[in-house]
PDB file of N, CA and C in Angstrom:
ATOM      1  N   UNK A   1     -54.493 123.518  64.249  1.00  0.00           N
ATOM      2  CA  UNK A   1     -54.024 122.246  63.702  1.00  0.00           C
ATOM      3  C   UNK A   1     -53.694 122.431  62.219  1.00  0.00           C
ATOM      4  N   UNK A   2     -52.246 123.114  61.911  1.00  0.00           N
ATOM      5  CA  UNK A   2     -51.885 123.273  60.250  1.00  0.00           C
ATOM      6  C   UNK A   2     -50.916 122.347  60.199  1.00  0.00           C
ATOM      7  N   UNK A   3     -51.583 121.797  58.999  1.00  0.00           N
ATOM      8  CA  UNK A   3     -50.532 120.380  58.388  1.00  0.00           C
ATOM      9  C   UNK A   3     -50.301 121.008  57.707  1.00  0.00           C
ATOM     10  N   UNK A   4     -48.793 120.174  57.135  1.00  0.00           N
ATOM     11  CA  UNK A   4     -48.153 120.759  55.567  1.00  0.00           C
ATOM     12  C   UNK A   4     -48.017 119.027  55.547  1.00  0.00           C
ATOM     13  N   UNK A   5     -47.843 119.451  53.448  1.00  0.00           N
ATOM     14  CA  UNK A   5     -47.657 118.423  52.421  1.00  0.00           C
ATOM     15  C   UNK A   5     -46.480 118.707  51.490  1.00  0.00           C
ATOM     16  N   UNK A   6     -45.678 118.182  51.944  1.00  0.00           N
ATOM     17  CA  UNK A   6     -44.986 118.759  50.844  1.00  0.00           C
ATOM     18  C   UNK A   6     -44.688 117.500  49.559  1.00  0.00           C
ATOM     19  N   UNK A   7     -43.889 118.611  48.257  1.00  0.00           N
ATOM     20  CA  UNK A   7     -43.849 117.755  47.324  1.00  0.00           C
ATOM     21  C   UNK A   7     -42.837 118.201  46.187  1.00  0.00           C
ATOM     22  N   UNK A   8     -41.959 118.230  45.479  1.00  0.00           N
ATOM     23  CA  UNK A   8     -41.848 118.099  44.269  1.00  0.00           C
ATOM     24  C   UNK A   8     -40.003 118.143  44.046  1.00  0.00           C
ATOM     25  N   UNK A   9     -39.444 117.226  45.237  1.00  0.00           N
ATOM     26  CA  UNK A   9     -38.092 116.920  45.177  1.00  0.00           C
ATOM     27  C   UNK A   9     -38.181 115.886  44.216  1.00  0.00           C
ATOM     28  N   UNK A  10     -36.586 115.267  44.175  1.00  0.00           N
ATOM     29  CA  UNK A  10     -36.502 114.497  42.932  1.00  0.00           C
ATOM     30  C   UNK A  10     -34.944 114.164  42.746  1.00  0.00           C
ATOM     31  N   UNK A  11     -34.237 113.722  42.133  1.00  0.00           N
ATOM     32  CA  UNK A  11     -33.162 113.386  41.892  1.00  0.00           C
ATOM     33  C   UNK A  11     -32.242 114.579  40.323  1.00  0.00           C
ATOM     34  N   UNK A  12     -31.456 115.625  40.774  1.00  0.00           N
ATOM     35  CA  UNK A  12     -30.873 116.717  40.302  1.00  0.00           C
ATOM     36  C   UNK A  12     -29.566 116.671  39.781  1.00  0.00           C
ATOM     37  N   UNK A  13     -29.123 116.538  38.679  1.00  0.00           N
ATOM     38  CA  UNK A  13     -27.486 117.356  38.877  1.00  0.00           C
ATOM     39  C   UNK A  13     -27.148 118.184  39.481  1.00  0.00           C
ATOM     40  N   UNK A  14     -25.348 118.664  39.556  1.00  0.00           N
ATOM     41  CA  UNK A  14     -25.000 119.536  40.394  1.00  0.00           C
ATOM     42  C   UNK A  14     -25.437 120.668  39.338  1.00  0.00           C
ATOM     43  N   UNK A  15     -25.856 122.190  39.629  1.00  0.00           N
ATOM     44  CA  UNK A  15     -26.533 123.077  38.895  1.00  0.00           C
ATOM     45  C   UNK A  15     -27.724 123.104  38.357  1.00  0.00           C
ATOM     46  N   UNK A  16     -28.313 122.115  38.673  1.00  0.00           N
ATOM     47  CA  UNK A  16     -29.670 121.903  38.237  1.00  0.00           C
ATOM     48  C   UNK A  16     -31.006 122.713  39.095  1.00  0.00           C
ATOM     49  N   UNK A  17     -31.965 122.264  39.029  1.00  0.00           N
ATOM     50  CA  UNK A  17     -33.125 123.541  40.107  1.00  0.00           C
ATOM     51  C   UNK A  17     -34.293 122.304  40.144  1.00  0.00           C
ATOM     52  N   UNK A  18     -34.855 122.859  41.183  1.00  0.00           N
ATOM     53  CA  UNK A  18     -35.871 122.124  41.843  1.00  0.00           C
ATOM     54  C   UNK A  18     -37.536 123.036  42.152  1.00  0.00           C
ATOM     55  N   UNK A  19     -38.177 122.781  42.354  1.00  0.00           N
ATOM     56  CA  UNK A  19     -39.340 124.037  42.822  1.00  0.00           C
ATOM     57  C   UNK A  19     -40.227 123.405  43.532  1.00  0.00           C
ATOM     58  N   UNK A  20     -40.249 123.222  44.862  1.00  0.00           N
ATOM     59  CA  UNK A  20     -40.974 122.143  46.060  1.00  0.00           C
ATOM     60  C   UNK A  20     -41.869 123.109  46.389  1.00  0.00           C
ATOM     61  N   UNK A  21     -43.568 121.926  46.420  1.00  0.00           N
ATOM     62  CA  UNK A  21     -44.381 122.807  46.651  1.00  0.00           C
ATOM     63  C   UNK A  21     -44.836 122.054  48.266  1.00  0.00           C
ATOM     64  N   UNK A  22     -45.421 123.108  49.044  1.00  0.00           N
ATOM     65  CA  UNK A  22     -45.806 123.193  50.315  1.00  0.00           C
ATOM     66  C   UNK A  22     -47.089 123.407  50.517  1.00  0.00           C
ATOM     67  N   UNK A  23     -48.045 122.382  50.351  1.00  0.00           N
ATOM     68  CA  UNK A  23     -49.779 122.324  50.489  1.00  0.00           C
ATOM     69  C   UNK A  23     -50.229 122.409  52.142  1.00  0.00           C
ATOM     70  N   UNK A  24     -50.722 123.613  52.759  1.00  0.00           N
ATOM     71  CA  UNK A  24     -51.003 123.677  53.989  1.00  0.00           C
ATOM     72  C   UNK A  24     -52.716 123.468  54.074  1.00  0.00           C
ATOM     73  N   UNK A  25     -52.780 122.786  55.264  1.00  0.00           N
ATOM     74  CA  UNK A  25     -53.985 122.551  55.475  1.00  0.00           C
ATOM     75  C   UNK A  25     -54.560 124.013  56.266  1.00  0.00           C
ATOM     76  N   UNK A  26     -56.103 124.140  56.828  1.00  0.00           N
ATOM     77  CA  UNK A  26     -56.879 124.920  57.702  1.00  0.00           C
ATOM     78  C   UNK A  26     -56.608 126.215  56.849  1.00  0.00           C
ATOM     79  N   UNK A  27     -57.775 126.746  57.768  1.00  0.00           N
ATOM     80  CA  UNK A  27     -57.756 128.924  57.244  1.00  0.00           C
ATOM     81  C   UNK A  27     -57.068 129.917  58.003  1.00  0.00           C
ATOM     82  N   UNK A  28     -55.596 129.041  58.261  1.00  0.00           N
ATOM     83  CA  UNK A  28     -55.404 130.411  59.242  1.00  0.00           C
ATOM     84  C   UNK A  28     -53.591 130.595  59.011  1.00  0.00           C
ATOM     85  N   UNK A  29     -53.231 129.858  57.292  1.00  0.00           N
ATOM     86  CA  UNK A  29     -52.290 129.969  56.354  1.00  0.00           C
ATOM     87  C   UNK A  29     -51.665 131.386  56.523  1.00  0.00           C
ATOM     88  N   UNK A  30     -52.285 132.246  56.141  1.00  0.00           N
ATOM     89  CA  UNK A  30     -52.406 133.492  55.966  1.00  0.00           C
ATOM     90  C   UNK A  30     -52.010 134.211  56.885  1.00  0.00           C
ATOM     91  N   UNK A  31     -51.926 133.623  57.954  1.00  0.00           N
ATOM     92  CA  UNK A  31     -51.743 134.615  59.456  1.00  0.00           C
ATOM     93  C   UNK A  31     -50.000 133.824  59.761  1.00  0.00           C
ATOM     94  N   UNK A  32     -49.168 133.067  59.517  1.00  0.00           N
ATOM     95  CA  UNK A  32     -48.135 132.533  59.775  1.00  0.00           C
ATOM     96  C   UNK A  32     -47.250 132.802  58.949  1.00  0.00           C
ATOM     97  N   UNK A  33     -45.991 133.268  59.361  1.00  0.00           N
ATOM     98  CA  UNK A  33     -45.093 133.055  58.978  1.00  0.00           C
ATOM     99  C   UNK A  33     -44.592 131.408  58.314  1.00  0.00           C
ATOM    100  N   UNK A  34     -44.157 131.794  57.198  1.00  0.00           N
ATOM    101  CA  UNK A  34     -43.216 130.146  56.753  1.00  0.00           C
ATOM    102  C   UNK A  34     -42.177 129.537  56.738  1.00  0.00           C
ATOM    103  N   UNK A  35     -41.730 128.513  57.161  1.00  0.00           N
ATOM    104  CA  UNK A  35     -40.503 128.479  56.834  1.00  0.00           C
ATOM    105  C   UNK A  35     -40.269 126.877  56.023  1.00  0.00           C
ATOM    106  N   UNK A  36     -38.871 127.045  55.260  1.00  0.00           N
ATOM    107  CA  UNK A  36     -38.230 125.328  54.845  1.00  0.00           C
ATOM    108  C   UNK A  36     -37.010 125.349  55.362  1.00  0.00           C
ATOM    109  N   UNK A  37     -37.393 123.569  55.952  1.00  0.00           N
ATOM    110  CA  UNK A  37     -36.334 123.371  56.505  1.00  0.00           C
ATOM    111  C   UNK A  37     -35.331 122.265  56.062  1.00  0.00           C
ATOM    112  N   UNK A  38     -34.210 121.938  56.084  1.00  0.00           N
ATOM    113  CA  UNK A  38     -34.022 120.402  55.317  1.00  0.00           C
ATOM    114  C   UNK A  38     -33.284 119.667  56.756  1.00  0.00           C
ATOM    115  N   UNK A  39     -32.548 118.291  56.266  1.00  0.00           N
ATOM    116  CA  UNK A  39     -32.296 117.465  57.242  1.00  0.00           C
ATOM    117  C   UNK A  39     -31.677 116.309  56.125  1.00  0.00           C
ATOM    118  N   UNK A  40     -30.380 116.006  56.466  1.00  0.00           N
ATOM    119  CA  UNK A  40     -29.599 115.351  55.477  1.00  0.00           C
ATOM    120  C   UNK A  40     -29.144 114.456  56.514  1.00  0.00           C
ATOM    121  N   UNK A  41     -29.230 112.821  56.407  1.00  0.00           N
ATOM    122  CA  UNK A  41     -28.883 111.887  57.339  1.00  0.00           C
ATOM    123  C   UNK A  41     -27.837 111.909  58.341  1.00  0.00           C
ATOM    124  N   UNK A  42     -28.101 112.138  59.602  1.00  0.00           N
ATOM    125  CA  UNK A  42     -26.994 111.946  60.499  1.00  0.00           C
ATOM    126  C   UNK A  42     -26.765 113.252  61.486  1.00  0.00           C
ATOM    127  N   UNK A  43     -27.668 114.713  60.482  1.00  0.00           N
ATOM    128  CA  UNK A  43     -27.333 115.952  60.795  1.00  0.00           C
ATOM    129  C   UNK A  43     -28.619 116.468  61.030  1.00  0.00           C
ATOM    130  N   UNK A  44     -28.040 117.542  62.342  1.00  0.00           N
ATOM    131  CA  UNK A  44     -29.584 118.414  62.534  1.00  0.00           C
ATOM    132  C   UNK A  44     -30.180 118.983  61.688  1.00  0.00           C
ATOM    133  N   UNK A  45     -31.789 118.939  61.644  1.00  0.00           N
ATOM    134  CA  UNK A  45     -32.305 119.748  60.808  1.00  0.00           C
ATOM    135  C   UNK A  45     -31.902 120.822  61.112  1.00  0.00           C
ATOM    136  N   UNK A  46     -32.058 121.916  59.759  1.00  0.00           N
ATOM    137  CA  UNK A  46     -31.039 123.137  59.133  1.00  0.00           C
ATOM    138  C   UNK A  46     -32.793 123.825  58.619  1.00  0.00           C
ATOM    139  N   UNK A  47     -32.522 125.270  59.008  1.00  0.00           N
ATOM    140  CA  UNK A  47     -33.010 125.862  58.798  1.00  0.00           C
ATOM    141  C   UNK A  47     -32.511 126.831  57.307  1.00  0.00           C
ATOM    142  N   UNK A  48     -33.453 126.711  56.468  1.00  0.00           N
ATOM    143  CA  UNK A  48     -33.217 127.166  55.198  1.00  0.00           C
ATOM    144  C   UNK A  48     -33.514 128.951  54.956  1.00  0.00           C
ATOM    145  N   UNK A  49     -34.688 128.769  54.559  1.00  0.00           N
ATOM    146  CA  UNK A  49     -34.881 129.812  54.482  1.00  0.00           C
ATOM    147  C   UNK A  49     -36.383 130.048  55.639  1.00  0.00           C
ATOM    148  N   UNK A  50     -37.345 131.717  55.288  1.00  0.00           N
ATOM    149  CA  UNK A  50     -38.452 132.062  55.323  1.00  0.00           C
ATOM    150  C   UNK A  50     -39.210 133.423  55.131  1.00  0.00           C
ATOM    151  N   UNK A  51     -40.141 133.003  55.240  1.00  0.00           N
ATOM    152  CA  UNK A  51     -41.066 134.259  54.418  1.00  0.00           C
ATOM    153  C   UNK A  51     -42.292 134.581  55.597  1.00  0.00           C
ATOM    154  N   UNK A  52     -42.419 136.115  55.421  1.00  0.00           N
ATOM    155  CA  UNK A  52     -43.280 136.932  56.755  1.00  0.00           C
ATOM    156  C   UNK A  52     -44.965 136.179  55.626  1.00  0.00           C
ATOM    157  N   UNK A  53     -45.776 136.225  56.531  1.00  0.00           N
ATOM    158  CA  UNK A  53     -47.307 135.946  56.407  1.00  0.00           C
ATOM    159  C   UNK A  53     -47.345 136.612  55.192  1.00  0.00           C
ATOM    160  N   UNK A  54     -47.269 137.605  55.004  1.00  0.00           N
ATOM    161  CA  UNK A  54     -48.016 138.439  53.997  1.00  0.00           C
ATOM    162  C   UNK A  54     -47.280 138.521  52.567  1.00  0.00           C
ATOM    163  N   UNK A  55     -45.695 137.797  52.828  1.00  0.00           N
ATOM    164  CA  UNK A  55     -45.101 137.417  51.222  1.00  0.00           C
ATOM    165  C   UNK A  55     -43.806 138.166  51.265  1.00  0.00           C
ATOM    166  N   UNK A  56     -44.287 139.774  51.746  1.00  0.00           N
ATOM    167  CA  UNK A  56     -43.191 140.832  51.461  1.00  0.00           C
ATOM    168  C   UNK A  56     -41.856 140.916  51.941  1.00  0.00           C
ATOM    169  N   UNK A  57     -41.138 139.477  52.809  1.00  0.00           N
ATOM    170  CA  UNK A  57     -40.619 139.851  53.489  1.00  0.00           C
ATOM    171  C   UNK A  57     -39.652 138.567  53.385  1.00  0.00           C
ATOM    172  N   UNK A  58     -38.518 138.167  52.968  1.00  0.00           N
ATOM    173  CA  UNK A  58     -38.237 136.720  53.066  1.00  0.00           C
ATOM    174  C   UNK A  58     -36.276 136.609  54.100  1.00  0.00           C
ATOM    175  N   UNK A  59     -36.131 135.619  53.520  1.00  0.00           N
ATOM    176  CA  UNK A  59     -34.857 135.630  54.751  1.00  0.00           C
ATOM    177  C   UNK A  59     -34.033 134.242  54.103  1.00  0.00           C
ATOM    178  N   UNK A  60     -32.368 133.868  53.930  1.00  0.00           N
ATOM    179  CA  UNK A  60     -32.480 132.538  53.862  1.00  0.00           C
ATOM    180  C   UNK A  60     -30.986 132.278  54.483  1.00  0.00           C
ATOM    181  N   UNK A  61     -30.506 131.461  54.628  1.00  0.00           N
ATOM    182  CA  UNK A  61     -29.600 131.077  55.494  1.00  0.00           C
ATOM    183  C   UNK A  61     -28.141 131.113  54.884  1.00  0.00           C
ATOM    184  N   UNK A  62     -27.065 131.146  55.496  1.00  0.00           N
ATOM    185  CA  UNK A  62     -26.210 131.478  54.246  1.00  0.00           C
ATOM    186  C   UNK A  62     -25.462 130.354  53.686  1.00  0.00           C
ATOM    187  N   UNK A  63     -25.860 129.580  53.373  1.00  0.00           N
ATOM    188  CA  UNK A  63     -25.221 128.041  52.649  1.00  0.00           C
ATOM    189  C   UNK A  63     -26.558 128.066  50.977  1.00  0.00           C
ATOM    190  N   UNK A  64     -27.802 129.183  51.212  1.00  0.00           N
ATOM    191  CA  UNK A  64     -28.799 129.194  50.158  1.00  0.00           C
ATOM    192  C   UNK A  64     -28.846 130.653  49.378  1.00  0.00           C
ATOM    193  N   UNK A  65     -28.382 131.722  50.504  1.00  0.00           N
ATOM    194  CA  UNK A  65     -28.288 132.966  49.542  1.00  0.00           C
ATOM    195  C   UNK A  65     -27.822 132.964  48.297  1.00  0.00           C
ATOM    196  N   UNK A  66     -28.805 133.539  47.542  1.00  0.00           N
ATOM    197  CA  UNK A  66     -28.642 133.511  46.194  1.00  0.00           C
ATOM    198  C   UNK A  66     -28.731 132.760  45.422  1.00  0.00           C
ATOM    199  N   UNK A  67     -29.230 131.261  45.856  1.00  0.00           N
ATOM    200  CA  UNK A  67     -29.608 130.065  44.875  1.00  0.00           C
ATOM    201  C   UNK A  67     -31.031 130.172  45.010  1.00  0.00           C
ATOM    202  N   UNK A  68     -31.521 130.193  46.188  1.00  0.00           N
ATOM    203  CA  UNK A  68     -32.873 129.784  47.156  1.00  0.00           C
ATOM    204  C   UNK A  68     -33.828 130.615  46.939  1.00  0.00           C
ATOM    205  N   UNK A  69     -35.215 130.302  46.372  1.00  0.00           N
ATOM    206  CA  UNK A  69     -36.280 131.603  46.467  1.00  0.00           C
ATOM    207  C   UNK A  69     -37.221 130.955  46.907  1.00  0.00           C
ATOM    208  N   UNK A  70     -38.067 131.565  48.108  1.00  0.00           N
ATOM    209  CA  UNK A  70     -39.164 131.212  49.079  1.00  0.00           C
ATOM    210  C   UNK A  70     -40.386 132.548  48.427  1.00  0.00           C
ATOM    211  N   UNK A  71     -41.324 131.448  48.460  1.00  0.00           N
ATOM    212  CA  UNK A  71     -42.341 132.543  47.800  1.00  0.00           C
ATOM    213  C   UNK A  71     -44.019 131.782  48.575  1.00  0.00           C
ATOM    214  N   UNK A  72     -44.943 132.590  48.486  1.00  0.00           N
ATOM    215  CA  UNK A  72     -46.083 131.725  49.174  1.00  0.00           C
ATOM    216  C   UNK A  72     -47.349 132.554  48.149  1.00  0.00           C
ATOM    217  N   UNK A  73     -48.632 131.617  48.436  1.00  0.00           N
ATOM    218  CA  UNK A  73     -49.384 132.166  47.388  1.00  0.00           C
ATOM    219  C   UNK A  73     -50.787 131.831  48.841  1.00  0.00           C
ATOM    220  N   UNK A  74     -50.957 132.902  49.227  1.00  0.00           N
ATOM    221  CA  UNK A  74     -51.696 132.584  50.377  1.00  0.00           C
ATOM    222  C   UNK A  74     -53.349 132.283  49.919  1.00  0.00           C
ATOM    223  N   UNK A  75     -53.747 132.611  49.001  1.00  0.00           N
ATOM    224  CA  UNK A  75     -54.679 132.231  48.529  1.00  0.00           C
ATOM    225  C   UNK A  75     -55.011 130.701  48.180  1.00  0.00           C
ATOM    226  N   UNK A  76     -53.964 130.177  47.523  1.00  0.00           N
ATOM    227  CA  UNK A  76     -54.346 128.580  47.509  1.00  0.00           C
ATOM    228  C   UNK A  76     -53.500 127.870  48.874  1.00  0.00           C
ATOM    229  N   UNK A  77     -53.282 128.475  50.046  1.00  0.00           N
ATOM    230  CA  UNK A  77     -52.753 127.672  50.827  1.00  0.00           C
ATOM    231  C   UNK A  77     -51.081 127.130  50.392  1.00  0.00           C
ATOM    232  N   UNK A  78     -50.061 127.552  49.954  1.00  0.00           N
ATOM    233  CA  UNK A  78     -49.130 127.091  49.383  1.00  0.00           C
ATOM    234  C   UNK A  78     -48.044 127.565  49.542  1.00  0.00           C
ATOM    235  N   UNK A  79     -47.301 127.621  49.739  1.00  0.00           N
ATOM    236  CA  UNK A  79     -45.908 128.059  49.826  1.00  0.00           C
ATOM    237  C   UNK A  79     -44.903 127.480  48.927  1.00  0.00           C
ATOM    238  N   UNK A  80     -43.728 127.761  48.383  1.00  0.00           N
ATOM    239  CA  UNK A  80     -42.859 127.319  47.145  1.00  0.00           C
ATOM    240  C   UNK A  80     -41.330 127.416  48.300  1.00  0.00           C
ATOM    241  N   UNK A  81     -40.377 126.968  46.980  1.00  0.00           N
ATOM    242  CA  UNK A  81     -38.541 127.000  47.388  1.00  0.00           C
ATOM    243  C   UNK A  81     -38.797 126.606  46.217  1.00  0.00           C
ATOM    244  N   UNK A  82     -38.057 127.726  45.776  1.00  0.00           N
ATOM    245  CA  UNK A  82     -37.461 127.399  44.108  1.00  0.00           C
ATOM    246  C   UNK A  82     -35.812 127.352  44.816  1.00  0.00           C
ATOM    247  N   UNK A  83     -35.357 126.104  44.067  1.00  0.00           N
ATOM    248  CA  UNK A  83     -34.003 125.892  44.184  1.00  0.00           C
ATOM    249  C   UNK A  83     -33.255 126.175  42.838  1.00  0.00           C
ATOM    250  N   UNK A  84     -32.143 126.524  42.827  1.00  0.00           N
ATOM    251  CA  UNK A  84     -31.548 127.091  41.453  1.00  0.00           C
ATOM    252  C   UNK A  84     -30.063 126.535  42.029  1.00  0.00           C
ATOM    253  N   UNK A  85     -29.147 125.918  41.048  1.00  0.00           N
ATOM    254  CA  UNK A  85     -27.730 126.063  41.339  1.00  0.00           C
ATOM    255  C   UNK A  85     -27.415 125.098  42.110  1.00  0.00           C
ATOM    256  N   UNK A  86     -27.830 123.804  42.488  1.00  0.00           N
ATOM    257  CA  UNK A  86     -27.860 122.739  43.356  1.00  0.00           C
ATOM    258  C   UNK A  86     -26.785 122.281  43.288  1.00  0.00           C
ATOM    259  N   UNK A  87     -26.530 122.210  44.694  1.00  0.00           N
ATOM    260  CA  UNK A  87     -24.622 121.899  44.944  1.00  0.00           C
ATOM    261  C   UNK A  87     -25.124 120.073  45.484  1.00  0.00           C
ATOM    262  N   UNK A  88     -24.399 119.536  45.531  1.00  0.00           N
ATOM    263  CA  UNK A  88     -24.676 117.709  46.295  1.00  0.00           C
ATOM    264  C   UNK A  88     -24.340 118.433  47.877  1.00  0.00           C
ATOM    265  N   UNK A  89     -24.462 119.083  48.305  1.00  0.00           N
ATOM    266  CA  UNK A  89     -24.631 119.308  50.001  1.00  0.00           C
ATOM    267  C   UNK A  89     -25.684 119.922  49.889  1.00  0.00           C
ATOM    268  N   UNK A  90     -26.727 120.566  49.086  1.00  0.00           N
ATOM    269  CA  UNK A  90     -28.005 120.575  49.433  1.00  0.00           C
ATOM    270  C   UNK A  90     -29.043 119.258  49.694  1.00  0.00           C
ATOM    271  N   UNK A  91     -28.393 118.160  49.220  1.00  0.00           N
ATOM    272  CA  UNK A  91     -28.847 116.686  49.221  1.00  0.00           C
ATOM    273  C   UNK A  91     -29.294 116.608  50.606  1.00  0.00           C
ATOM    274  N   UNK A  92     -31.086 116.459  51.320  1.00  0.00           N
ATOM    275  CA  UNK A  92     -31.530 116.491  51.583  1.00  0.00           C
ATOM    276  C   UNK A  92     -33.142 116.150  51.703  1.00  0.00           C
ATOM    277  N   UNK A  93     -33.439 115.989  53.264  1.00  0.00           N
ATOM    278  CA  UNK A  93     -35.406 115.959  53.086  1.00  0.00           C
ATOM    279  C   UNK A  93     -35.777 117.442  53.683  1.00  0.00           C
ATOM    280  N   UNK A  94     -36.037 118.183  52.853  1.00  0.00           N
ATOM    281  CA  UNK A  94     -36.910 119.224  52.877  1.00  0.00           C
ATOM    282  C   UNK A  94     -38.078 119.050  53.511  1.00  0.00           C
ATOM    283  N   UNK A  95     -38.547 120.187  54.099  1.00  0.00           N
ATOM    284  CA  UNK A  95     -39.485 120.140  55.090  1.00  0.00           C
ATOM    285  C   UNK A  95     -40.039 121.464  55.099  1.00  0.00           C
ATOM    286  N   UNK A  96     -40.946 122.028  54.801  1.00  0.00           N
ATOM    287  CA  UNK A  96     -41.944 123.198  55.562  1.00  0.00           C
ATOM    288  C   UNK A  96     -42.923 123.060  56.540  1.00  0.00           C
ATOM    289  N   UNK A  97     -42.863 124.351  57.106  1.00  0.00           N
ATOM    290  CA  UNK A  97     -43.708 124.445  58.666  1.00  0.00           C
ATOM    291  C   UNK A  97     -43.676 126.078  58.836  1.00  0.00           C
ATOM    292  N   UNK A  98     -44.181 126.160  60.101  1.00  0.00           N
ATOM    293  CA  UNK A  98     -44.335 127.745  60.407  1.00  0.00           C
ATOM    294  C   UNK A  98     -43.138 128.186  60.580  1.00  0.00           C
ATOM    295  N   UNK A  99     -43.226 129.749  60.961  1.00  0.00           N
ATOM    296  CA  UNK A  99     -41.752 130.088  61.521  1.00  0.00           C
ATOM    297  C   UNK A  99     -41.708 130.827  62.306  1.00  0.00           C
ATOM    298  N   UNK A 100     -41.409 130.955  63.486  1.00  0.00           N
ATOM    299  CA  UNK A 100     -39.908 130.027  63.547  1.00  0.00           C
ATOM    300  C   UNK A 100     -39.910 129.208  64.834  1.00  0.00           C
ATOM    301  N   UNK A 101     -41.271 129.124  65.174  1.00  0.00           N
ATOM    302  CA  UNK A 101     -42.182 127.827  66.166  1.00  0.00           C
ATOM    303  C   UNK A 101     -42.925 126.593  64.999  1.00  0.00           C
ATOM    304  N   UNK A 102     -42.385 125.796  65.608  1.00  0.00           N
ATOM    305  CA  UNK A 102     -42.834 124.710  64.844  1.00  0.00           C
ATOM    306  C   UNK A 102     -43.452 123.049  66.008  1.00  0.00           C
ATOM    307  N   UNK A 103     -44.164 122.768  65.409  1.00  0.00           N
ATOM    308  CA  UNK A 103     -45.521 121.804  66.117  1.00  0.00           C
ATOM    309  C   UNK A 103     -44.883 120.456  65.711  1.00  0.00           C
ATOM    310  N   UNK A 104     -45.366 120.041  64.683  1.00  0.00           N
ATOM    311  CA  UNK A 104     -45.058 118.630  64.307  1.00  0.00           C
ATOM    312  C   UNK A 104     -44.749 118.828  62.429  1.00  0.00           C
ATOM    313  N   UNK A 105     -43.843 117.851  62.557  1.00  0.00           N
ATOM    314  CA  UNK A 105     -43.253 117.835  61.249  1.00  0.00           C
ATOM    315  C   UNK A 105     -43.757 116.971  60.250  1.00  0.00           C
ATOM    316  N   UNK A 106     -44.201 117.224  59.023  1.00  0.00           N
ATOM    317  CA  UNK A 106     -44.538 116.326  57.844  1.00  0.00           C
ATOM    318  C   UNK A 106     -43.754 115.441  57.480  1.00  0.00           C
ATOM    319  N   UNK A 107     -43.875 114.709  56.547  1.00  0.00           N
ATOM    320  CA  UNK A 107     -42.793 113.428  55.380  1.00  0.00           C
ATOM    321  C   UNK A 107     -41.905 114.224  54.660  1.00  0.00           C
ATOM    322  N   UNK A 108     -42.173 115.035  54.137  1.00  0.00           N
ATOM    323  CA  UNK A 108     -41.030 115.931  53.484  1.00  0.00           C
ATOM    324  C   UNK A 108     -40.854 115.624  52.453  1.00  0.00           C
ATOM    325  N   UNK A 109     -39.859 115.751  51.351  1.00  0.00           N
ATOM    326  CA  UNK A 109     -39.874 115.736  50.491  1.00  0.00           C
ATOM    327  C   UNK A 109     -38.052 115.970  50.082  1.00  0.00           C
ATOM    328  N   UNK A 110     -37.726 113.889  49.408  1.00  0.00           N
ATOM    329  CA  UNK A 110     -36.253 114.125  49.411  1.00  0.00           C
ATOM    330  C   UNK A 110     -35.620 114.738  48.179  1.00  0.00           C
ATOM    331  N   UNK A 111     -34.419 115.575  48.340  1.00  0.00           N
ATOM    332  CA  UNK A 111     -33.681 116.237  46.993  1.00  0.00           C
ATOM    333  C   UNK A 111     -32.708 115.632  46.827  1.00  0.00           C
ATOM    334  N   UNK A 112     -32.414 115.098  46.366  1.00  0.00           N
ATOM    335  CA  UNK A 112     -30.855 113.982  46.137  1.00  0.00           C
ATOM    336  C   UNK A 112     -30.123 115.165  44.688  1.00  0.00           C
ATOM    337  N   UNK A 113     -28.714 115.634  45.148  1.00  0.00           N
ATOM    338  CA  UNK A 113     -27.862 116.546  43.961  1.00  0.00           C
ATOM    339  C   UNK A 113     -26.900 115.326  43.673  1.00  0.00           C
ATOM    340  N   UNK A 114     -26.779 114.798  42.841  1.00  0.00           N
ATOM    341  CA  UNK A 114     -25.888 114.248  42.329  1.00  0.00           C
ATOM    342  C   UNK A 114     -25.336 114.018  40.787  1.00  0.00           C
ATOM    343  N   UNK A 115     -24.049 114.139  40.750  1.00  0.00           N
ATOM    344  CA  UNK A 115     -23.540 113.682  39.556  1.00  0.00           C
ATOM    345  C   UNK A 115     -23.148 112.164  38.682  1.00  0.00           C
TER     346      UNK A 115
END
């Protein structure tokens, strides 16, 4: 039973950066793969990026290569998305969960890019 919390969207210019944090519940963080996902009204959730259990290993989709950095700090339970370079089609509710099986989804956390 791992919940996520997420948090630290907000309202961005276009080029601006974001850094959403991902508070997971239980002790067994460490053993899962991560992933973020977003979901912009009307459209399927979109798989962003993710990162192997152990950190060394990440992946991201190609609408984020090269803006997008997924990072996790398995010790405090946490996972990150540093956003860099924010286009208004990243405008979205962000979401983390495992990867690339996923249970039930959190509140998320909305990014609005606008000028």
């Amino acid at each position: 039973q791992v919940q996520f919390v997420e948090s630290g969207g907000g309202l961005v210019q276009p080029g601006g950066s974001l850094r959403l944090s991902c508070a997971a519940s239980g002790n067994a963080f460490k053993f899962y793969a991560m992933g973020w996902y977003r979901q912009a009204p009307g459209k399927q959730r979109e798989w962003v990026a993710r990162i192997s259990s152990g950190g060394s290993t990440t992946d991201y989709g190609d609408s984020v290569k090269g803006r997008f950095t997924i990072s996790r700090d398995n010790a405090q339970n946490t996972a990150y998305l540093q956003m860099n370079s924010l286009k208004p089609e990243d405008t979205a509710v962000y979401y983390c969960n495992t990867y690339p099986l996923v249970d039930y989804w959190g509140q998320g956390t909305q990014v609005t890019v606008s000028s």
